[in-house]
Protein backbone atom coordinates (compact mmCIF):
# COMPACT_ATOMS: atom_id res chain seq x y z
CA UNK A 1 76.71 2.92 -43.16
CA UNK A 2 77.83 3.55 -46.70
CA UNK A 3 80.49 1.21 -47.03
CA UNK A 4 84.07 1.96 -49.20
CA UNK A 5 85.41 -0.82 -52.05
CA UNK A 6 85.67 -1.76 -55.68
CA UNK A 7 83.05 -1.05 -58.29
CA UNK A 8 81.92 -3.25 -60.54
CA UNK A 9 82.60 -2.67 -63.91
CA UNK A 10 78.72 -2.44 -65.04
CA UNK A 11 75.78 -1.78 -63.13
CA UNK A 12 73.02 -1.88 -64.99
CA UNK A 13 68.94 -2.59 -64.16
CA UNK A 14 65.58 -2.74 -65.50
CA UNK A 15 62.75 -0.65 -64.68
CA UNK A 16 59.29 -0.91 -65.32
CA UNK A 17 56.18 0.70 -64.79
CA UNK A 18 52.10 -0.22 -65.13
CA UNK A 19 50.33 3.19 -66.31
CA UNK A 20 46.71 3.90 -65.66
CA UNK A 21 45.33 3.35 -69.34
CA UNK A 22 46.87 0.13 -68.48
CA UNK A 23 50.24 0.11 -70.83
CA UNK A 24 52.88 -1.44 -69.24
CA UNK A 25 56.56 -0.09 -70.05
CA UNK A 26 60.34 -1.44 -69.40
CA UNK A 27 63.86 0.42 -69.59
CA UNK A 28 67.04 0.05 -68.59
CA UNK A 29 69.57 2.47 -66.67
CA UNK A 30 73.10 2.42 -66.11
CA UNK A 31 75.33 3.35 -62.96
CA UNK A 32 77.92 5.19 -64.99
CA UNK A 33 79.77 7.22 -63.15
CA UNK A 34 80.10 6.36 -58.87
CA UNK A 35 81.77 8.28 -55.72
CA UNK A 36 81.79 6.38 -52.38
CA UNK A 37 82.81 8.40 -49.50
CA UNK A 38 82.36 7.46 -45.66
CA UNK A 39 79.64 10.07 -45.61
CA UNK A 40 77.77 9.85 -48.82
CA UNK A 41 77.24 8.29 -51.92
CA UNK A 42 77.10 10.49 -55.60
CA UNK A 43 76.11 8.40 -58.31
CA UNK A 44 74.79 9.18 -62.29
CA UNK A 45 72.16 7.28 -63.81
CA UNK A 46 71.96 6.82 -67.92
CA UNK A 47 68.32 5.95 -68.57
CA UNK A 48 65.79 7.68 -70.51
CA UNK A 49 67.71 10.86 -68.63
CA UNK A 50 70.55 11.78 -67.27
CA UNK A 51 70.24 11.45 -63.49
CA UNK A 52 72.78 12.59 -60.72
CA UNK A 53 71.78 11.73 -57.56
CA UNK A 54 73.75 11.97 -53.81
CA UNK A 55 72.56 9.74 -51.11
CA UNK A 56 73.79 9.77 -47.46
CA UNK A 57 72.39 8.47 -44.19
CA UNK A 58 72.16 10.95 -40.94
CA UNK A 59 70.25 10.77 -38.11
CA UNK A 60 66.86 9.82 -39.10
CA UNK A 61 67.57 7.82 -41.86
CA UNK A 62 68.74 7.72 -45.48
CA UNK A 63 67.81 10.90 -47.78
CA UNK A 64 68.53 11.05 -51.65
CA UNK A 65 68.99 14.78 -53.64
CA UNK A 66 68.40 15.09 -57.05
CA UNK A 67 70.97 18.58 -57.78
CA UNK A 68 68.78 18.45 -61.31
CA UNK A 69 65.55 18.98 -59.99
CA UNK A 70 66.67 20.87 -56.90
CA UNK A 71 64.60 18.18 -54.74
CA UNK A 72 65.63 15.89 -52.16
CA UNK A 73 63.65 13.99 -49.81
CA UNK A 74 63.70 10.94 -46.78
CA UNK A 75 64.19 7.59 -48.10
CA UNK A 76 63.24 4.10 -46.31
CA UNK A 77 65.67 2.64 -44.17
CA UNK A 78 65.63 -0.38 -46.18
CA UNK A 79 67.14 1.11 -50.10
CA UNK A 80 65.68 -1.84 -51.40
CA UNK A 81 62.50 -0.54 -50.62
CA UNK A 82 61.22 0.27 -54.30
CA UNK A 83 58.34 0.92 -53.89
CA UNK A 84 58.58 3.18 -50.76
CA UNK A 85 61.25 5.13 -52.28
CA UNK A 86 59.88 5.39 -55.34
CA UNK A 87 56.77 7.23 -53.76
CA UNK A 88 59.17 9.73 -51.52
CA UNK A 89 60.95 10.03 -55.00
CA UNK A 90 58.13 10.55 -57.12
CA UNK A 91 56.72 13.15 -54.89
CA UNK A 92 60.14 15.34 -54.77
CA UNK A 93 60.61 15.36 -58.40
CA UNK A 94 57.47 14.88 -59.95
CA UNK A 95 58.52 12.98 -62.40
CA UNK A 96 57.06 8.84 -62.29
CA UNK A 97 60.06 7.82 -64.63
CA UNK A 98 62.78 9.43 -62.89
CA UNK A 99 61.59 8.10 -59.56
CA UNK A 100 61.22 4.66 -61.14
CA UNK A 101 64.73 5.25 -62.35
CA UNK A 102 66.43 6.53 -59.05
CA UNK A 103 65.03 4.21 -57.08
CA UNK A 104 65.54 1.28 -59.15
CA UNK A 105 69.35 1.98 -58.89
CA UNK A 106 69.46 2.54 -55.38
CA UNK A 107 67.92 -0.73 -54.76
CA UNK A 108 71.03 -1.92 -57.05
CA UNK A 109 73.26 -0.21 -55.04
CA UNK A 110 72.13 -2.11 -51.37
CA UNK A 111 71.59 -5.56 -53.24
CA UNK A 112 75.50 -5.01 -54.61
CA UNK A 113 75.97 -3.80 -50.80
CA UNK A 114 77.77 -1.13 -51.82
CA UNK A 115 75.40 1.05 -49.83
CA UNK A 116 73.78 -0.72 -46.01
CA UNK A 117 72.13 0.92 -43.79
């Protein structure tokens, strides 16, 4: 259920990421801009890009889109899920910061319950 009520003033997060050649990087993202509806969840993300993202829940679970990319794809039933998500993420965009980023904030969003499944 994607659940209806104030939003805090600042939601902001840290992502961060272990490359191959072994360089480890941090960033931060913002939750700017937030839309809560009984059905679905629209959200944009200020990182190293600009990210808009919708998530809902149907049937079989949660999904995210990504109207940038023109991807979308299943998430876990548990947002929290980083690394899970990130991998679904990753694999619809193509892109191992953006996933990073997306899923980083979605994992905000359950933690600050304004998204349960």
């Amino acid at each position: 259920m994607i659940t209806q009520g104030l939003l805090p003033e600042r939601l902001s997060f840290t992502c961060s990421h272990k490359w191959e050649d072994g360089k480890k990087e941090e960033w931060n993202g913002i939750i700017t801009k937030l839309r809560i509806t009984s059905n679905f969840i629209e959200f944009l993300i200020i990182s190293r890009s600009s990210l808009y993202v919708i998530c809902g829940k149907g049937e079989r679970g949660f999904w995210a889109c990504i109207p940038d990319y023109m991807a979308g794809c299943n998430l876990s039933s548990w947002l929290n899920d980083s690394f899970y998500n990130t991998e679904k993420l990753l694999a619809a965009t193509n892109n191992t910061v953006d996933a990073i980023t997306i899923a980083e904030a979605l994992k905000l969003l359950s933690n600050e319950e304004l998204i349960r499944g």
